[in-house]
PDB file of N, CA and C in Angstrom:
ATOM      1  N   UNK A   1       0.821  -1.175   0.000  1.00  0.00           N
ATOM      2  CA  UNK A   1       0.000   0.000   0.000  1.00  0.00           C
ATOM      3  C   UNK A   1       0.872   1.248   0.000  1.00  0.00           C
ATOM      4  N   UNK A   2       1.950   1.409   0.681  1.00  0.00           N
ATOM      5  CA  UNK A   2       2.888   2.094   0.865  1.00  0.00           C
ATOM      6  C   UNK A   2       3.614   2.238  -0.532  1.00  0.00           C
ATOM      7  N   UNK A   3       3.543   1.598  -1.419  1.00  0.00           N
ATOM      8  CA  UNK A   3       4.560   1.783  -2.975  1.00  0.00           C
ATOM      9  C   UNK A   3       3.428   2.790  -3.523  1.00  0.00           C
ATOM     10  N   UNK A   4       1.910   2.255  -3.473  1.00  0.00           N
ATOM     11  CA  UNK A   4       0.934   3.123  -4.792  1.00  0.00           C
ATOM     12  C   UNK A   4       1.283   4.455  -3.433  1.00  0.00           C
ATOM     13  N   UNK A   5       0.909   5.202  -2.801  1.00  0.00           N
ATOM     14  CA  UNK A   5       1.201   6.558  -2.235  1.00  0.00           C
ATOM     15  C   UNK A   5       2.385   7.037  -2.140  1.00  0.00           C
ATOM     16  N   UNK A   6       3.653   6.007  -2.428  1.00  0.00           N
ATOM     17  CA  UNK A   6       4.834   6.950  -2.986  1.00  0.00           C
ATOM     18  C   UNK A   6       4.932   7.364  -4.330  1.00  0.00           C
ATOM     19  N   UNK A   7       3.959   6.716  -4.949  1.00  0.00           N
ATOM     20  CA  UNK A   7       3.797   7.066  -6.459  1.00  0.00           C
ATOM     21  C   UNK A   7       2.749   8.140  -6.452  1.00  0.00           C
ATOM     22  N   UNK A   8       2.014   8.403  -5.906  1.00  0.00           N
ATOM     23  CA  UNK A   8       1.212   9.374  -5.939  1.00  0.00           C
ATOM     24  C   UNK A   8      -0.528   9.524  -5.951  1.00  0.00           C
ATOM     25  N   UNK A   9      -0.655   8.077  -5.664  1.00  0.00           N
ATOM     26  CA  UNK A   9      -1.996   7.923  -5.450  1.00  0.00           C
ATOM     27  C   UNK A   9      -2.339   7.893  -3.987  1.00  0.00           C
ATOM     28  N   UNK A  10      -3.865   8.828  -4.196  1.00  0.00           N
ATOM     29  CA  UNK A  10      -4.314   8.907  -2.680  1.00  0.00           C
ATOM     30  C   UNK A  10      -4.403   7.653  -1.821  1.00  0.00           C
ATOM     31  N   UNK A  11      -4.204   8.037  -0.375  1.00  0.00           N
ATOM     32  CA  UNK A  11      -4.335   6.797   0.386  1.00  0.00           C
ATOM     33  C   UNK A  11      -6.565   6.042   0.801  1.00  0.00           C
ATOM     34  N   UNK A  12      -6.942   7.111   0.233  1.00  0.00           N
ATOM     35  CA  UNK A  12      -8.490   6.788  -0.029  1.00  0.00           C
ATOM     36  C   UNK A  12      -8.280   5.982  -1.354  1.00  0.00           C
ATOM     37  N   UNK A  13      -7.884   6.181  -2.569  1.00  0.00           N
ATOM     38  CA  UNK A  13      -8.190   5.444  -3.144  1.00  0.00           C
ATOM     39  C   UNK A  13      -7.415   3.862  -2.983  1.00  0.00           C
ATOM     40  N   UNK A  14      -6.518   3.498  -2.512  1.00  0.00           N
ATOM     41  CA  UNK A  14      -5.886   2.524  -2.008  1.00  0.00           C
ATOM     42  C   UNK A  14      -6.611   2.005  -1.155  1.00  0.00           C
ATOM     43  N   UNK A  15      -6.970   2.396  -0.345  1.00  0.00           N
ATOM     44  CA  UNK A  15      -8.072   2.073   0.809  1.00  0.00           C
ATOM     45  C   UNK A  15      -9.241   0.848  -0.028  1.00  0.00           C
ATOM     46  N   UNK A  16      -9.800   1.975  -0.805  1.00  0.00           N
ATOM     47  CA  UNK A  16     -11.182   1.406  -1.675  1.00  0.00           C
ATOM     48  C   UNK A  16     -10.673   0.140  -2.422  1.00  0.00           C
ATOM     49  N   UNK A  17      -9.230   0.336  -3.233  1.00  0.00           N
ATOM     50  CA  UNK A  17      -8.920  -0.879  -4.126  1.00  0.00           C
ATOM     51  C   UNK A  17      -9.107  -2.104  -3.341  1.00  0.00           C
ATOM     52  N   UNK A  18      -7.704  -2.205  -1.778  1.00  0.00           N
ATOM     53  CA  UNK A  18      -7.969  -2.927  -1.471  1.00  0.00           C
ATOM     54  C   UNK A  18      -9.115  -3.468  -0.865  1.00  0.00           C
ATOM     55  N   UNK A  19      -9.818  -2.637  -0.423  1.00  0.00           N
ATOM     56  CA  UNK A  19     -11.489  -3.556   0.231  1.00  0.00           C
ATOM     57  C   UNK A  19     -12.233  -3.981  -1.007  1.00  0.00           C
ATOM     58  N   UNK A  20     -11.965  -3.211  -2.159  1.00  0.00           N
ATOM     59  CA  UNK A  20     -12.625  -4.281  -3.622  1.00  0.00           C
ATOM     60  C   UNK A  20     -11.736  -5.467  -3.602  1.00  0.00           C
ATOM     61  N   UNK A  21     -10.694  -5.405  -3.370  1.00  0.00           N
ATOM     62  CA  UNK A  21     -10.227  -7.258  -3.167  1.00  0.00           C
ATOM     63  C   UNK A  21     -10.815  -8.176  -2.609  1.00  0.00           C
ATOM     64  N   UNK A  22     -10.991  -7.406  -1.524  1.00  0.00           N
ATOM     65  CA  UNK A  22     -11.751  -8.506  -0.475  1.00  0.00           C
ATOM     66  C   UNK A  22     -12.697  -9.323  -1.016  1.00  0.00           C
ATOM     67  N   UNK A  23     -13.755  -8.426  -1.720  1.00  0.00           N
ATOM     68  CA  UNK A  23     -14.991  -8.080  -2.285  1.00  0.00           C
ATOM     69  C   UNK A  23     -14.871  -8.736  -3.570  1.00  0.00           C
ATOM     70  N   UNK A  24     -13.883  -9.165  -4.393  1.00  0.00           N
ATOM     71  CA  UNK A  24     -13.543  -9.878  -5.534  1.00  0.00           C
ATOM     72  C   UNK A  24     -13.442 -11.113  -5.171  1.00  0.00           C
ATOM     73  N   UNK A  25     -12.613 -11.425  -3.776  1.00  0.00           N
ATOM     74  CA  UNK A  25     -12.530 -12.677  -3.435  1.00  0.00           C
ATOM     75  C   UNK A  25     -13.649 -13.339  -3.215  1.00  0.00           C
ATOM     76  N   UNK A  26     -14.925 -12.383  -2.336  1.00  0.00           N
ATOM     77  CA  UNK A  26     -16.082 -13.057  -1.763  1.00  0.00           C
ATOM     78  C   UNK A  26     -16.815 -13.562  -3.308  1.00  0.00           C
ATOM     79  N   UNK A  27     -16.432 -12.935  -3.883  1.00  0.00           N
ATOM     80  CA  UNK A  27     -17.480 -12.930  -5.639  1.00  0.00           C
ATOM     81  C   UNK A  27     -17.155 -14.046  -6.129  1.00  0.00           C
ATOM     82  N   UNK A  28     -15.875 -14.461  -6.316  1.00  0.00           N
ATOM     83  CA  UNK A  28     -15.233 -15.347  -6.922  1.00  0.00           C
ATOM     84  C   UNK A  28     -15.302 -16.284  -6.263  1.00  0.00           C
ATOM     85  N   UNK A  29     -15.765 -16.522  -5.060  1.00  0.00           N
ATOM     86  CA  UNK A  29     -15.894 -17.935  -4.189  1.00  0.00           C
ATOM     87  C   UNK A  29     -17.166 -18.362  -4.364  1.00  0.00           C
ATOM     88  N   UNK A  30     -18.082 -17.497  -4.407  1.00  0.00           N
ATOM     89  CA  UNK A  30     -19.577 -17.667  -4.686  1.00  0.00           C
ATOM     90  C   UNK A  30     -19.573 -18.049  -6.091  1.00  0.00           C
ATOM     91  N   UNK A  31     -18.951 -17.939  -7.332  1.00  0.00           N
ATOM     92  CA  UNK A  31     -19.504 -17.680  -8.241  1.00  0.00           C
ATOM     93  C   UNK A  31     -19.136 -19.870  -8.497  1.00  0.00           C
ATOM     94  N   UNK A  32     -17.554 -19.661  -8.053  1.00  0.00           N
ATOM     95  CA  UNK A  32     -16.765 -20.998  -7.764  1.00  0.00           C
ATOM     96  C   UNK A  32     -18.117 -22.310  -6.855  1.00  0.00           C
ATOM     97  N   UNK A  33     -18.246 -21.481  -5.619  1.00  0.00           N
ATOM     98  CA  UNK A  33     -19.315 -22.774  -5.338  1.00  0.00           C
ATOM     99  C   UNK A  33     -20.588 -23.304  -6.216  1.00  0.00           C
ATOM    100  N   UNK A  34     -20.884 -22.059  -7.149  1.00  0.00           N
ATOM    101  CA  UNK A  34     -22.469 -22.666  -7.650  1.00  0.00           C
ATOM    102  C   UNK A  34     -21.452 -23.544  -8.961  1.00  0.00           C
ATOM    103  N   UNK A  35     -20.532 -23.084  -9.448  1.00  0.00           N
ATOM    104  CA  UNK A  35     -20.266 -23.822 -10.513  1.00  0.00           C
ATOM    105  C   UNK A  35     -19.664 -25.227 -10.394  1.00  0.00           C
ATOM    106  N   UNK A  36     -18.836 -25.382  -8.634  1.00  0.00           N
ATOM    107  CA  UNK A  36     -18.118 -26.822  -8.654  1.00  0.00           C
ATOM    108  C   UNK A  36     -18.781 -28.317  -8.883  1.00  0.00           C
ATOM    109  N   UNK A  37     -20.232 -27.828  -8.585  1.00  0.00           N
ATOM    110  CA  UNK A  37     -21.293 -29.226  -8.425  1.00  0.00           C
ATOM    111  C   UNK A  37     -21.296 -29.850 -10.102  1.00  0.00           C
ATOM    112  N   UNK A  38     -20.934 -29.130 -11.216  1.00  0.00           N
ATOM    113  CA  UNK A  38     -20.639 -28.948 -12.559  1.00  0.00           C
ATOM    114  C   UNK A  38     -19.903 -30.631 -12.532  1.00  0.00           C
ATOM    115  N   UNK A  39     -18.568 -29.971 -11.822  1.00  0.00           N
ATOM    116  CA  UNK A  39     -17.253 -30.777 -12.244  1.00  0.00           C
ATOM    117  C   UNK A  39     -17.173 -31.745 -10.987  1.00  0.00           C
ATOM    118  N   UNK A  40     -18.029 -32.014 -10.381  1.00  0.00           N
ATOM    119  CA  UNK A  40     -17.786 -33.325  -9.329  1.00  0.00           C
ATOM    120  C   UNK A  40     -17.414 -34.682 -10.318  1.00  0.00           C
ATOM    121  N   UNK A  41     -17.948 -34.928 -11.541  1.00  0.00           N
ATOM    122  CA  UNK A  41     -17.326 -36.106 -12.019  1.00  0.00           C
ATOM    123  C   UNK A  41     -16.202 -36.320 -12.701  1.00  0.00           C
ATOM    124  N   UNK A  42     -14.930 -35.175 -12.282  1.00  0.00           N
ATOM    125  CA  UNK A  42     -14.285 -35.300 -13.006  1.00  0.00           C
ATOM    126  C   UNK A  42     -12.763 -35.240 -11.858  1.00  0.00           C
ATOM    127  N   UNK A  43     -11.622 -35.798 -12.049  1.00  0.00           N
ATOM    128  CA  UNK A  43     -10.628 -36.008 -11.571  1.00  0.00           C
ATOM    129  C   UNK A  43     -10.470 -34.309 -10.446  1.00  0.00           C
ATOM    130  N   UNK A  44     -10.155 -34.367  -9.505  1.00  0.00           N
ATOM    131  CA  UNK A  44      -9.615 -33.305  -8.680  1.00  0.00           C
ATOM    132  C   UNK A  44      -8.771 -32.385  -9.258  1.00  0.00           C
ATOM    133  N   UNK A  45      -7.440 -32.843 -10.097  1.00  0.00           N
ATOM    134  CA  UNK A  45      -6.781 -32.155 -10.521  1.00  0.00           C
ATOM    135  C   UNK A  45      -7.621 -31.028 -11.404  1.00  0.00           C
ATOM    136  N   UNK A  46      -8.063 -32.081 -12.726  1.00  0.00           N
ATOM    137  CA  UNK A  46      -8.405 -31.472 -14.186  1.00  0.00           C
ATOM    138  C   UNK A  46      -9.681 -30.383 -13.488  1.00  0.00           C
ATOM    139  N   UNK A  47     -10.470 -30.900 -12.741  1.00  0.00           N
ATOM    140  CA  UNK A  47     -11.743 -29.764 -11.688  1.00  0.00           C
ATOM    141  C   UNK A  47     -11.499 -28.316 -11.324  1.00  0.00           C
ATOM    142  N   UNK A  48     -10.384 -28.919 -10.907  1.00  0.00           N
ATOM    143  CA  UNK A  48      -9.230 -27.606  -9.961  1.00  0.00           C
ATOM    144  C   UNK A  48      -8.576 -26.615 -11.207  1.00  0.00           C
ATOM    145  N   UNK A  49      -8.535 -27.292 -12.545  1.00  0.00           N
ATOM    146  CA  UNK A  49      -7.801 -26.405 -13.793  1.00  0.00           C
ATOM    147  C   UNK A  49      -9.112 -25.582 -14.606  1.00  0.00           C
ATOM    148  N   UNK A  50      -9.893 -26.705 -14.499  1.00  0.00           N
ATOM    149  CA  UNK A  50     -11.246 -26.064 -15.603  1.00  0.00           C
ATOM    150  C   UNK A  50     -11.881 -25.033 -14.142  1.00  0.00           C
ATOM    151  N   UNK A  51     -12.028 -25.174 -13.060  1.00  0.00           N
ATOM    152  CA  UNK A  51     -12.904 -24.175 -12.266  1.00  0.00           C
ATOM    153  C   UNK A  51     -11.920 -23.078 -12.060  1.00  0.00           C
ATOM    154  N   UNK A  52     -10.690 -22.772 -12.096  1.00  0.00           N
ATOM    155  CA  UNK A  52      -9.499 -21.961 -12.139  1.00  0.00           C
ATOM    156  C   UNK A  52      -9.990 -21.100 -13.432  1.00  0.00           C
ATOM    157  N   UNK A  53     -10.032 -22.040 -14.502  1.00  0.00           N
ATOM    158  CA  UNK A  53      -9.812 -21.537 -15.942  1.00  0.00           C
ATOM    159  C   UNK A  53     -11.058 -20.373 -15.663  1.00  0.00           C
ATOM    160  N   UNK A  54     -11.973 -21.075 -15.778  1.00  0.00           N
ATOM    161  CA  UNK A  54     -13.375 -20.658 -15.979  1.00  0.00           C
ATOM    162  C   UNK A  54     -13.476 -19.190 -14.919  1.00  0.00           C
ATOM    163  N   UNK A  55     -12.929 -18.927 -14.087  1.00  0.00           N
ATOM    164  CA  UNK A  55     -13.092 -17.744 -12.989  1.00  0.00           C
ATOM    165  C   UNK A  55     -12.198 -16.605 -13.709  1.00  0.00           C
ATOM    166  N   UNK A  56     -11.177 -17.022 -14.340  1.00  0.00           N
ATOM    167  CA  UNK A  56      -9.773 -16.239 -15.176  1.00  0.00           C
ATOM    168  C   UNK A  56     -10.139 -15.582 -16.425  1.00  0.00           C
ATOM    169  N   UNK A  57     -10.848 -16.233 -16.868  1.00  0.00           N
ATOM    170  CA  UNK A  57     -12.173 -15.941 -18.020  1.00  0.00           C
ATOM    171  C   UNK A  57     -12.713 -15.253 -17.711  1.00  0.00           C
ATOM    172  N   UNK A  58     -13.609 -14.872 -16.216  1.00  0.00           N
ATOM    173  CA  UNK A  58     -14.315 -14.425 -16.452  1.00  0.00           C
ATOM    174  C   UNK A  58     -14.028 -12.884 -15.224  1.00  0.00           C
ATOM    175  N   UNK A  59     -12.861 -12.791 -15.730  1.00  0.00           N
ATOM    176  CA  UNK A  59     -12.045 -11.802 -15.332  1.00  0.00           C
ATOM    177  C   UNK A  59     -11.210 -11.781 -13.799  1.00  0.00           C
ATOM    178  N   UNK A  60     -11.421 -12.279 -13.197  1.00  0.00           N
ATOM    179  CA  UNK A  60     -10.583 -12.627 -12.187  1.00  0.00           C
ATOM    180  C   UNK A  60      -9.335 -12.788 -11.947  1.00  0.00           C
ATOM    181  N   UNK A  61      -8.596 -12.036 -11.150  1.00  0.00           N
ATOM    182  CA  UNK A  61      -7.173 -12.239 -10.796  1.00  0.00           C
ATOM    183  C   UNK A  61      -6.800 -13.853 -10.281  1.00  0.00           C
ATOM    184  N   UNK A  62      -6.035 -14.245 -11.223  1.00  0.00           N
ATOM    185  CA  UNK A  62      -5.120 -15.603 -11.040  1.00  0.00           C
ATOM    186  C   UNK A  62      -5.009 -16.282  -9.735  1.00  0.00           C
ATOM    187  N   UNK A  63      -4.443 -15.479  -8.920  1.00  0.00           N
ATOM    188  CA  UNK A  63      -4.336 -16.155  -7.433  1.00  0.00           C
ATOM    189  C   UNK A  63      -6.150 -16.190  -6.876  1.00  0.00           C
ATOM    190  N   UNK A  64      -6.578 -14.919  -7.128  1.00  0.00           N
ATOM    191  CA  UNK A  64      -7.981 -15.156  -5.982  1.00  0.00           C
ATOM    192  C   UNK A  64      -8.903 -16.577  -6.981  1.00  0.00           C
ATOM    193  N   UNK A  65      -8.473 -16.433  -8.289  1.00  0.00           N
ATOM    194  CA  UNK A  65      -9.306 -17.626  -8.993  1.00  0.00           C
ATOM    195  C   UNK A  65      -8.923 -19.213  -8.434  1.00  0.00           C
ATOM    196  N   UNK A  66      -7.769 -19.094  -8.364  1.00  0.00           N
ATOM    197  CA  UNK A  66      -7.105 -20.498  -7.456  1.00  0.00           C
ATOM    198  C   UNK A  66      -7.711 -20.784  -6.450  1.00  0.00           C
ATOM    199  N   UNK A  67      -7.365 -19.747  -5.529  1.00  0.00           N
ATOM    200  CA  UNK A  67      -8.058 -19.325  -4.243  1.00  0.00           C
ATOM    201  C   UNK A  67      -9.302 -20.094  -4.094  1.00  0.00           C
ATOM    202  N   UNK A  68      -9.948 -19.414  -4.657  1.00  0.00           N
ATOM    203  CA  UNK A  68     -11.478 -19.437  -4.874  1.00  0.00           C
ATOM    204  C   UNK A  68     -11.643 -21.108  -5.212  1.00  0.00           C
ATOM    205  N   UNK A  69     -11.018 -21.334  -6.558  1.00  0.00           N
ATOM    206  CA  UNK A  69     -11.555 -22.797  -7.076  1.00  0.00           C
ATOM    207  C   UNK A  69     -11.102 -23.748  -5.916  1.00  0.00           C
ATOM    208  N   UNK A  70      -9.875 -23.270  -5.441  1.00  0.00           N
ATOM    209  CA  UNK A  70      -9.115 -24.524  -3.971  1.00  0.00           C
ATOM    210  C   UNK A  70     -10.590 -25.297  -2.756  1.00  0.00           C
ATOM    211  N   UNK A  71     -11.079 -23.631  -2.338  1.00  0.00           N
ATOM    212  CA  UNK A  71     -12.122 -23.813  -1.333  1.00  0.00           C
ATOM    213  C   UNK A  71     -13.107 -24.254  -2.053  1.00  0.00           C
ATOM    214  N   UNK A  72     -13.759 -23.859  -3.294  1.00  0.00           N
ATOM    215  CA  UNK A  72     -15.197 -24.235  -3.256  1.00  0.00           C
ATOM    216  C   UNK A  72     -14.698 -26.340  -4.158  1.00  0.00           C
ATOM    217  N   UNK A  73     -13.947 -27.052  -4.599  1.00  0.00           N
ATOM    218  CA  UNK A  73     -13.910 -27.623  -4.677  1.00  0.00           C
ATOM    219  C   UNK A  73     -13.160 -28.578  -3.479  1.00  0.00           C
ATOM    220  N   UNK A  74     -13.090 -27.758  -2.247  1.00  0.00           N
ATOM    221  CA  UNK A  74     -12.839 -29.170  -0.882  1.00  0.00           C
ATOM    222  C   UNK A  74     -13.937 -28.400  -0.230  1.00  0.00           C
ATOM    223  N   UNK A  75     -14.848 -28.058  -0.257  1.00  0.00           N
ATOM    224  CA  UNK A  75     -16.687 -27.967   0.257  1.00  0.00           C
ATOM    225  C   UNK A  75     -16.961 -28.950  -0.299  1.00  0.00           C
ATOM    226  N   UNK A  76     -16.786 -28.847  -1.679  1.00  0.00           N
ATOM    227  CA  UNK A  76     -18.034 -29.950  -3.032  1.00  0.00           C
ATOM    228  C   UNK A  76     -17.149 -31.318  -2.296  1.00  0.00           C
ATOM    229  N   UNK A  77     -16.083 -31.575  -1.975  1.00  0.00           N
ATOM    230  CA  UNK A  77     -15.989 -32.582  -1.923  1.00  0.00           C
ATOM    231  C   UNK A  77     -16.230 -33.484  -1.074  1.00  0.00           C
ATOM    232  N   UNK A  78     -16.160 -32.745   0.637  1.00  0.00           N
ATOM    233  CA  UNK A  78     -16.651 -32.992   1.985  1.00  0.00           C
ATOM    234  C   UNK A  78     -18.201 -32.786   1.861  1.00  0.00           C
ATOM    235  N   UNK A  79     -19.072 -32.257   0.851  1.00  0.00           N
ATOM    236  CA  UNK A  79     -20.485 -32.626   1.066  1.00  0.00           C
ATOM    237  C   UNK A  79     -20.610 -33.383   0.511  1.00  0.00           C
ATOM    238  N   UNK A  80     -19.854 -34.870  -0.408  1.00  0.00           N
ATOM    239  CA  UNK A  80     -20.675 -35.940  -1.180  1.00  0.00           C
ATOM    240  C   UNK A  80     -20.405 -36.916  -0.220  1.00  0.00           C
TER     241      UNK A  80
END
């Protein structure tokens, strides 16, 4: 947070970015749980690449898409 306000952006707008992270993450976990019930018949790995893929697509930052696909596919898997 400290690099964007030596560059010259306000510390309000830094503020806001990061709490839209948060807020990207919660999106992307939700969007991850309705879609994992999709890919229950398919190997853990290849699940974990196509529910990754599919969040990255649909604009999501790389890590929170991981993120995201990690948890909502060990839910899907502890509820069968």
């Amino acid at each position: 947070m400290s690099a964007l306000a030596a560059k010259g952006v306000p510390r309000e707008t830094v503020a806001r970015a990061v709490a839209d992270m948060g807020d990207e993450a919660e999106r992307a976990e939700e969007l991850a749980r309705t879609r994992a019930h999709r890919l229950s018949g398919l190997e853990p790995p290849k699940a974990y690449a196509r529910l990754t893929s599919f969040l990255v697509r649909r604009g999501y930052d790389p890590g929170i898409a991981r993120a995201a696909a990690g948890r909502a596919l060990a839910v899907e898997s502890a509820g069968d």
